[in-house]
C-alpha atoms as a PDB file:
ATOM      1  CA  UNK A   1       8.577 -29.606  34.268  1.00  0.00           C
ATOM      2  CA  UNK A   2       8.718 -25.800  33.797  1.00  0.00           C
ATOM      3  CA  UNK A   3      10.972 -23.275  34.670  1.00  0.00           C
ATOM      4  CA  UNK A   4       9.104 -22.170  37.014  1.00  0.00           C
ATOM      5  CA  UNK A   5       8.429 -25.107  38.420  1.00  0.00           C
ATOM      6  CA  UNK A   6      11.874 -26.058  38.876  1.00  0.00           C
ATOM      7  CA  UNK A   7      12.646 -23.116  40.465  1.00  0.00           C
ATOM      8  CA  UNK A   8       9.872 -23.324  43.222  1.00  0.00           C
ATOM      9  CA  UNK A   9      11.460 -26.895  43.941  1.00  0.00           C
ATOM     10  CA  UNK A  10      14.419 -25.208  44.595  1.00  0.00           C
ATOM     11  CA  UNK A  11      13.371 -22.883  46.556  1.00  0.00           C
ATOM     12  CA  UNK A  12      11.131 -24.961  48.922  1.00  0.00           C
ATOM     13  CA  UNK A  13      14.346 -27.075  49.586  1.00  0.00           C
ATOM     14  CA  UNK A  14      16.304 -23.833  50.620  1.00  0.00           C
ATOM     15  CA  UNK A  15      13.315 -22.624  52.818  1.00  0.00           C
ATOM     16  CA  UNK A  16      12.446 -26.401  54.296  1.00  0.00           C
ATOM     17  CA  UNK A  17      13.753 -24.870  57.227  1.00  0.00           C
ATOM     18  CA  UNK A  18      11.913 -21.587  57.352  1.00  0.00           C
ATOM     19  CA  UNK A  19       8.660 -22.217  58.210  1.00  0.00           C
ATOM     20  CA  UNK A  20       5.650 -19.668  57.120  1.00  0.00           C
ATOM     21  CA  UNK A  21       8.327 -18.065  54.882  1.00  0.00           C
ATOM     22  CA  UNK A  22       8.623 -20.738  52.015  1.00  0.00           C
ATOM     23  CA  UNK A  23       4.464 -20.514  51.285  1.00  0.00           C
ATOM     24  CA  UNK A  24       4.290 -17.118  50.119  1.00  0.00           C
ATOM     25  CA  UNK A  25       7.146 -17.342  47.481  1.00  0.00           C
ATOM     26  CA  UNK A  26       5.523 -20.415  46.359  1.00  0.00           C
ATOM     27  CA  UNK A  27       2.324 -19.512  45.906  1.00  0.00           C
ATOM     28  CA  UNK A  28       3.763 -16.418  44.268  1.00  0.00           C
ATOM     29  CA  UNK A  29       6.046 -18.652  41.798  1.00  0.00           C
ATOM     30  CA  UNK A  30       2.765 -20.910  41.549  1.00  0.00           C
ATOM     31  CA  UNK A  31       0.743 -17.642  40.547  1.00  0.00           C
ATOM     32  CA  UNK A  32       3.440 -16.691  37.825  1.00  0.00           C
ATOM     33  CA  UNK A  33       3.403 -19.937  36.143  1.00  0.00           C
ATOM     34  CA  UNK A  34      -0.667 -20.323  35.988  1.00  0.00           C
ATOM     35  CA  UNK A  35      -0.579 -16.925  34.651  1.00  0.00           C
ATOM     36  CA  UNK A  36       2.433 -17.655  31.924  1.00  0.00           C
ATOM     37  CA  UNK A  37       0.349 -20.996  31.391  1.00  0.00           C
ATOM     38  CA  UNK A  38      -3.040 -19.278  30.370  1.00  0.00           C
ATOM     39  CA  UNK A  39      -0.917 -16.606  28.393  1.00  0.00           C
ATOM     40  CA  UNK A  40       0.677 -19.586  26.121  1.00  0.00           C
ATOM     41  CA  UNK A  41      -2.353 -20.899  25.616  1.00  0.00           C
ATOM     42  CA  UNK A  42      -4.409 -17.579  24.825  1.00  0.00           C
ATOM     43  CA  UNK A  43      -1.697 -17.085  22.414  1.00  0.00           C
ATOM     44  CA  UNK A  44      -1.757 -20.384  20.939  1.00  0.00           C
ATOM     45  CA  UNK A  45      -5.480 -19.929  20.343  1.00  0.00           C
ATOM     46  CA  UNK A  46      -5.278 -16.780  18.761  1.00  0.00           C
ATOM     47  CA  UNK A  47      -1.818 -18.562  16.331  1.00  0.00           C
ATOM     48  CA  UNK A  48      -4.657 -21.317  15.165  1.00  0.00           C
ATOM     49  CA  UNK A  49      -7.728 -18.074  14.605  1.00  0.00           C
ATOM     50  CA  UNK A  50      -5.536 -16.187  12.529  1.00  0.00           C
ATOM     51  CA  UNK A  51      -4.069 -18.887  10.487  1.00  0.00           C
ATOM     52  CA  UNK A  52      -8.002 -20.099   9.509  1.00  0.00           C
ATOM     53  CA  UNK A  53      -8.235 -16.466   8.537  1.00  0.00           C
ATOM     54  CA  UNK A  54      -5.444 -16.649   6.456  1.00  0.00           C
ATOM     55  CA  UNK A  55      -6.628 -19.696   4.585  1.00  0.00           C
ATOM     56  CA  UNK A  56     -10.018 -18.584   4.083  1.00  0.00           C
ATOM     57  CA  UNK A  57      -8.945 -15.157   2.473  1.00  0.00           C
ATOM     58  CA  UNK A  58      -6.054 -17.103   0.370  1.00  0.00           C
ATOM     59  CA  UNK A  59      -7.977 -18.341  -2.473  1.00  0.00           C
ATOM     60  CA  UNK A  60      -9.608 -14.975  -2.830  1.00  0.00           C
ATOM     61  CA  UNK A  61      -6.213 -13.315  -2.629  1.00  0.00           C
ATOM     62  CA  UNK A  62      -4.828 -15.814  -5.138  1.00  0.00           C
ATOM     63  CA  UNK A  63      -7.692 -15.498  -7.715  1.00  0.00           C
ATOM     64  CA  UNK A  64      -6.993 -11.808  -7.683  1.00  0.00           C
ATOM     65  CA  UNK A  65      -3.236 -11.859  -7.953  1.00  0.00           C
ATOM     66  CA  UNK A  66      -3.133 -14.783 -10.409  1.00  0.00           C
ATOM     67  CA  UNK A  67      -2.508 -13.643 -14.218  1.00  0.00           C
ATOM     68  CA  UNK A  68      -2.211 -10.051 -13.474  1.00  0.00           C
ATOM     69  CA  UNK A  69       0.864  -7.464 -14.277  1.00  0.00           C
ATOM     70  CA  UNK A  70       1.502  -5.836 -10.995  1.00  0.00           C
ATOM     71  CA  UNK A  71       3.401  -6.622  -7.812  1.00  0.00           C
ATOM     72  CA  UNK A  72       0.472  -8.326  -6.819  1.00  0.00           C
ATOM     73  CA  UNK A  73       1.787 -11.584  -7.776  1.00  0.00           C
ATOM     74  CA  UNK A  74       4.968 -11.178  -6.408  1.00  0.00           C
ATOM     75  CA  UNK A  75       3.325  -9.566  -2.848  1.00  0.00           C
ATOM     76  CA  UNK A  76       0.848 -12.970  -3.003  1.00  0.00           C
ATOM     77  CA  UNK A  77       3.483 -15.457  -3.562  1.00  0.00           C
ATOM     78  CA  UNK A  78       6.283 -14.411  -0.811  1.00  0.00           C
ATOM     79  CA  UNK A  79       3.421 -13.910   1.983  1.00  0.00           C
ATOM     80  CA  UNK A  80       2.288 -17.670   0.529  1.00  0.00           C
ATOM     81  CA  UNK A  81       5.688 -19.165   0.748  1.00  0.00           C
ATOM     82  CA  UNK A  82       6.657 -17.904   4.380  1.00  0.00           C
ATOM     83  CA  UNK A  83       3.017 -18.849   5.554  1.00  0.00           C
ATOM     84  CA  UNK A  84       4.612 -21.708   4.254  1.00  0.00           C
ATOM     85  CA  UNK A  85       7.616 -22.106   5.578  1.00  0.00           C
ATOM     86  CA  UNK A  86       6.178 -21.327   9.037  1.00  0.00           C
ATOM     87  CA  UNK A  87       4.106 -24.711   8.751  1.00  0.00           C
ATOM     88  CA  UNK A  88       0.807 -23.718   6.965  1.00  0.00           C
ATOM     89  CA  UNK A  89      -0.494 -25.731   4.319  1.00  0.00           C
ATOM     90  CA  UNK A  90      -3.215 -24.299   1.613  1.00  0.00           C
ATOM     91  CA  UNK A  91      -5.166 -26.307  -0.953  1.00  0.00           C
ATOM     92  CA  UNK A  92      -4.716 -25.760  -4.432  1.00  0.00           C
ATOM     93  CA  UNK A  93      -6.880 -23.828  -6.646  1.00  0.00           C
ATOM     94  CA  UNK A  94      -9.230 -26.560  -8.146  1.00  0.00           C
ATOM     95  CA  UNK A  95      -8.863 -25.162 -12.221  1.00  0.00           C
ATOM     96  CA  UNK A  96      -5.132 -25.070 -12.588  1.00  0.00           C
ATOM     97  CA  UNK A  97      -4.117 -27.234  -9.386  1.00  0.00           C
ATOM     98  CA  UNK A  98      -1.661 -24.188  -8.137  1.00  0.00           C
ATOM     99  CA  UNK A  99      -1.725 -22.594  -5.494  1.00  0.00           C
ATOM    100  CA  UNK A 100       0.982 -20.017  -5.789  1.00  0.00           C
ATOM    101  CA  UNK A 101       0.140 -17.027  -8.711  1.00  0.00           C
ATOM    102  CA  UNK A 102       1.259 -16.687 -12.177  1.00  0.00           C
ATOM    103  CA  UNK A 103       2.232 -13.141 -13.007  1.00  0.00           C
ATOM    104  CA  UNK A 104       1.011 -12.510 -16.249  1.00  0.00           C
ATOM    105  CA  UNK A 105       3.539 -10.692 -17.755  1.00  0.00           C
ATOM    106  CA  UNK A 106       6.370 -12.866 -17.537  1.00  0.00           C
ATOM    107  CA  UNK A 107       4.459 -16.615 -17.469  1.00  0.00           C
ATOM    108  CA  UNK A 108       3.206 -15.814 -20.688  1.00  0.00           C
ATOM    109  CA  UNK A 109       4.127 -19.617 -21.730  1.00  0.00           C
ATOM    110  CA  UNK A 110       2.132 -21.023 -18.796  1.00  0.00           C
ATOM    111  CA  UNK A 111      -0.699 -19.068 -19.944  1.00  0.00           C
ATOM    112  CA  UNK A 112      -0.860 -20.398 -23.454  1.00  0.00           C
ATOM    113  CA  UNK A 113      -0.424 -23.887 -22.977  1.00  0.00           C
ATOM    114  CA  UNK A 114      -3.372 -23.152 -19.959  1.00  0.00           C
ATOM    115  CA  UNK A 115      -5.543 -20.635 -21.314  1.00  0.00           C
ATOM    116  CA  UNK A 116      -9.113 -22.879 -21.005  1.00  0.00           C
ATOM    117  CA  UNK A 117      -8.125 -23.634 -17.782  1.00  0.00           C
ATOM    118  CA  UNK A 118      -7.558 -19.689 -16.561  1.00  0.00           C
END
């Protein structure tokens, strides 16, 4: 039961004895929480939009970051790992099976022992 909800209970069993004057506050309190209802749910809808959004655009974002010498990588791989940590799951990159970036400058070793598979 919501808030809300709860609240309009309590209310109707102050006004039980008030007549006419115990509708309007509920239908008021009935008003708030269909609005705060639709609102979660708008918002919800839009949380699920953006995240597709943010896994369609990944891979491209990864294949640029991936091997290069800039902050790039580093920009790539902390947006990655709090998408991450927030719940959001991305499939790996089907060549090297990653889905975070190498930076090329300092995974120089990953790079050799995977350079037909870059």
């Amino acid at each position: 039961m919501g808030k809300n909800r709860r609240l309009a209970n309590k209310l109707d069993r102050i006004f039980e004895g008030y007549g006419d004057y115990a509708d309007p506050i509920e239908e008021a309190l009935n008003k708030v929480e269909q609005e705060a209802l639709k609102e979660t749910e708008d918002l919800k809808a839009r949380i699920r939009s953006l995240e597709h959004v943010i896994q369609e655009i990944q891979w491209m974002a990864r294949r640029y970051a991936h091997g290069r010498m800039t902050y790039a990588v580093s920009q790539y791989n902390e947006a990655i790992q709090l998408a991450q940590r927030l719940g959001m799951e991305f499939r790996p990159d089907p060549i090297d099976g990653l889905v975070e970036a190498k930076d090329g400058m300092f995974d120089k070793e990953w790079f050799e022992q995977n350079k037909e598979r870059s």
